[in-house]
C-alpha atoms as a PDB file:
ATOM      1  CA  UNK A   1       0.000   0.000   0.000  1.00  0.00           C
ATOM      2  CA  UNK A   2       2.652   2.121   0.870  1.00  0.00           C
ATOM      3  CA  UNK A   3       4.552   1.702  -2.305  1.00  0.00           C
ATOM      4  CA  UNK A   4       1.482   2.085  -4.551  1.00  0.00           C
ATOM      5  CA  UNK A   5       1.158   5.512  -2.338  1.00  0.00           C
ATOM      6  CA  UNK A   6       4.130   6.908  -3.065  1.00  0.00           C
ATOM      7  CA  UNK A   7       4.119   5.825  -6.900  1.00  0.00           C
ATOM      8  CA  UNK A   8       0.887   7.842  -7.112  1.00  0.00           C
ATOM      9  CA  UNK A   9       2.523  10.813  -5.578  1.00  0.00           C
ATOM     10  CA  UNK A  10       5.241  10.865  -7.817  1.00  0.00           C
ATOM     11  CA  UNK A  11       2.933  10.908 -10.773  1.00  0.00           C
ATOM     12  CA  UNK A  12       0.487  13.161  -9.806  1.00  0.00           C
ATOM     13  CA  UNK A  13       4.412  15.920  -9.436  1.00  0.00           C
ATOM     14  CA  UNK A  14       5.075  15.084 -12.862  1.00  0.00           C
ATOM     15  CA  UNK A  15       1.742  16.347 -13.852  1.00  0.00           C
ATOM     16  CA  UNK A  16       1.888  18.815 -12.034  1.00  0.00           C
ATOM     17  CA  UNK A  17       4.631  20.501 -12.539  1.00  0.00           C
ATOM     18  CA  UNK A  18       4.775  19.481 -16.572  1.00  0.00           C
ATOM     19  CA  UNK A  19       1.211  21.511 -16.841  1.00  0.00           C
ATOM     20  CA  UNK A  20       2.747  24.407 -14.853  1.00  0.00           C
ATOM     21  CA  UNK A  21       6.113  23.973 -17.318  1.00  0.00           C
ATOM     22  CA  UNK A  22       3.114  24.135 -20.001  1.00  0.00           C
ATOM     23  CA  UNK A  23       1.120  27.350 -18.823  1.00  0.00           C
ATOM     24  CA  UNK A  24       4.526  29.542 -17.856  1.00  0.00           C
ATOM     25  CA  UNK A  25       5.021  29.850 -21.929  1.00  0.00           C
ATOM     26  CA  UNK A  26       1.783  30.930 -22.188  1.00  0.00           C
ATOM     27  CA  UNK A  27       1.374  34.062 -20.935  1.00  0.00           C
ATOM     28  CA  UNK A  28      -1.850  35.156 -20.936  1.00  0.00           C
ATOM     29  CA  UNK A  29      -2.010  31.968 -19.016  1.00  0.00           C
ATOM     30  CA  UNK A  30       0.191  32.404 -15.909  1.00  0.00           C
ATOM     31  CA  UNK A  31      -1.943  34.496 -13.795  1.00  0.00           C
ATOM     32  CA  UNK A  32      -4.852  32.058 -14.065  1.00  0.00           C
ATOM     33  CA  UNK A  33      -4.923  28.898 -11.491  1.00  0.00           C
ATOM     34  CA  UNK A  34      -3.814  25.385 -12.892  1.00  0.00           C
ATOM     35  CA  UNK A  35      -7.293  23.572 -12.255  1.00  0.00           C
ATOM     36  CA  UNK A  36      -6.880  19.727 -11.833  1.00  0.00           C
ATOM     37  CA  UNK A  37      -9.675  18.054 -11.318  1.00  0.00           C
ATOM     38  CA  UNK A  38     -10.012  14.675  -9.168  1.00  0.00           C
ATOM     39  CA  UNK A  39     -12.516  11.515  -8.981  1.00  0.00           C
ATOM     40  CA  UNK A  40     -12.514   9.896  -6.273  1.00  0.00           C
ATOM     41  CA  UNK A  41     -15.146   7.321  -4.111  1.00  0.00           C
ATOM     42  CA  UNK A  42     -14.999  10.041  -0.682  1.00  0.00           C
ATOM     43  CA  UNK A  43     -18.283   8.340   0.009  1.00  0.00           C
ATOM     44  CA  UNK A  44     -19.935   4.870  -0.273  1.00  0.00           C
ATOM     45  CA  UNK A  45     -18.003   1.627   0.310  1.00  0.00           C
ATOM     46  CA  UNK A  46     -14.644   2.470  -0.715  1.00  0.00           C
ATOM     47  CA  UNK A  47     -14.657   5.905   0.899  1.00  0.00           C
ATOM     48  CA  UNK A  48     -11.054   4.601   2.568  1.00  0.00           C
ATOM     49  CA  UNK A  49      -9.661   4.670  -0.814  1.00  0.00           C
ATOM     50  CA  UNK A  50     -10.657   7.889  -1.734  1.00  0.00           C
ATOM     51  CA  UNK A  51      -9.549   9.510   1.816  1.00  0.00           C
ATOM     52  CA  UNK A  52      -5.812   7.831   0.511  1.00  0.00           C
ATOM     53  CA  UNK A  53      -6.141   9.813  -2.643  1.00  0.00           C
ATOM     54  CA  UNK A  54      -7.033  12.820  -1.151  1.00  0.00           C
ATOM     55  CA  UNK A  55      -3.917  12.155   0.934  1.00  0.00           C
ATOM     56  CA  UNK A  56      -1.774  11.296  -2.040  1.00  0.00           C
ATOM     57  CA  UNK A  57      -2.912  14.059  -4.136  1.00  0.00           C
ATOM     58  CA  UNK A  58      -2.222  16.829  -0.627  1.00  0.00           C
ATOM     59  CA  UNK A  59       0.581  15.086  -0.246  1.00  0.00           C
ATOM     60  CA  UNK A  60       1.901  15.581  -3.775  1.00  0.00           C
ATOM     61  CA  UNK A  61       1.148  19.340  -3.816  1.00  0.00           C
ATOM     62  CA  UNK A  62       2.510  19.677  -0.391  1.00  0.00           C
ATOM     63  CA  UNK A  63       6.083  18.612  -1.868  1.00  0.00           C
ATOM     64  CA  UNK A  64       5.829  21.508  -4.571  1.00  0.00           C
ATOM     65  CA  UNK A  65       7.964  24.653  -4.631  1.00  0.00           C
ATOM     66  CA  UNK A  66       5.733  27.285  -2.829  1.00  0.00           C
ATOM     67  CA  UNK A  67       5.907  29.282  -6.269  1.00  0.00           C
ATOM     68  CA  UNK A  68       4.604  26.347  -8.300  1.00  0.00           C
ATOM     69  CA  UNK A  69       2.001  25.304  -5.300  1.00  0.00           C
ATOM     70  CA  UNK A  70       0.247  29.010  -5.120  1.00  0.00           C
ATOM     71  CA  UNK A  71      -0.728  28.538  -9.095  1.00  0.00           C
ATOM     72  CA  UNK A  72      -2.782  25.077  -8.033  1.00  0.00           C
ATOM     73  CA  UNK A  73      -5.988  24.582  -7.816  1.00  0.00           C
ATOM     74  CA  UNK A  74      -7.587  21.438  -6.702  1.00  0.00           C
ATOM     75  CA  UNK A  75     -11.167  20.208  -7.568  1.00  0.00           C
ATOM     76  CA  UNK A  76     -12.314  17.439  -6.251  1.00  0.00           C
ATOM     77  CA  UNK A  77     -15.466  15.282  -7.573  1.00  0.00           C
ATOM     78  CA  UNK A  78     -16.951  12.130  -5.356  1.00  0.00           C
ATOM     79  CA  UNK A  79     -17.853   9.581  -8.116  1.00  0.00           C
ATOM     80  CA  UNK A  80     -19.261   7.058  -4.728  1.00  0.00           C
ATOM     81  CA  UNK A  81     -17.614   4.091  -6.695  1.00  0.00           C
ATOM     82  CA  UNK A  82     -20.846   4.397  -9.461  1.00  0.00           C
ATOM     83  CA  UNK A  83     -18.830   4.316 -12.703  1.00  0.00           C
ATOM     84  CA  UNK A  84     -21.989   6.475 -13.666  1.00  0.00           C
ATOM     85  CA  UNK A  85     -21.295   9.309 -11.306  1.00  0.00           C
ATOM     86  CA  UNK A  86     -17.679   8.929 -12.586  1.00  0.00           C
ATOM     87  CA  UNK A  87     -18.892   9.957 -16.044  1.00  0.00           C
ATOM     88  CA  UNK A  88     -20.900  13.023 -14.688  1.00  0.00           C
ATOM     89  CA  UNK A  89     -18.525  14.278 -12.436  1.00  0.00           C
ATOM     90  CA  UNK A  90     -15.927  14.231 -15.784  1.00  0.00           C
ATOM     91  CA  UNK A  91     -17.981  16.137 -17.514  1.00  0.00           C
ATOM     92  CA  UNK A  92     -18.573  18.942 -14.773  1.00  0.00           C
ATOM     93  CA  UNK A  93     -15.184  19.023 -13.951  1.00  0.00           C
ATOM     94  CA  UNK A  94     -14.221  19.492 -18.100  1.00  0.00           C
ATOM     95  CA  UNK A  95     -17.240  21.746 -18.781  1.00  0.00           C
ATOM     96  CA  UNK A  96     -18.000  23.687 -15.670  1.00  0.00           C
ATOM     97  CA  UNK A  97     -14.812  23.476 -13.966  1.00  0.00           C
ATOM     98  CA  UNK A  98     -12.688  23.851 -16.969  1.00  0.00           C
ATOM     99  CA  UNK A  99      -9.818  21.767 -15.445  1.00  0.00           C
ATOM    100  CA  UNK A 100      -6.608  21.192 -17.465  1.00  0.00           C
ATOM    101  CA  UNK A 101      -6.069  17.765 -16.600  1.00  0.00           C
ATOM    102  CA  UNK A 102      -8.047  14.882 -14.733  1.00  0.00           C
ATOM    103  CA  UNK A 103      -6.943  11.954 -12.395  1.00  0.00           C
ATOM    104  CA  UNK A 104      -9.176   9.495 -11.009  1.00  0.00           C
END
């Protein structure tokens, strides 16, 4: 568990900081947050699951530079484990939202 924690972290820095990389060479860009939206079960039966990817995705950020960090915004969706909610929560996070990237 712990490993599978700590690969997600990783990850999620890489996409992080490759979509900040991204926006800094657009400049009409860089004063507007880096929305990221995330999917995950925070209720229903595997609501432990999606309290660790909460934890890995804080955790991730929390290992940022500060300058990189301030330009982040997280948004999170609870999909309840229904791969239907999953869908709908995509959508409103890519239409409503407008994030740049998604992880579930």
């Amino acid at each position: 568990m712990k490993k599978t924690f700590t690969i997600a972290a990783i990850i999620f820095v890489v996409i992080i900081l490759g979509l900040y990389f991204v926006n800094k060479n657009q400049k009409n860009i860089t004063s507007q947050p880096i929305k990221i939206g995330v999917i995950l079960p925070l209720t229903g039966p595997a609501q432990s699951a999606g309290e660790a990817g909460r934890k890995s995705v804080e955790l991730a950020i929390s290992n940022l530079p500060e300058n990189i960090r301030k330009n982040i915004q997280i948004v999170y969706e609870d999909d309840q484990s229904d791969t239907k909610l999953t869908v709908t929560a995509a959508q409103k996070l890519i239409e409503v939202d407008k994030v740049k990237s998604l992880i579930t």
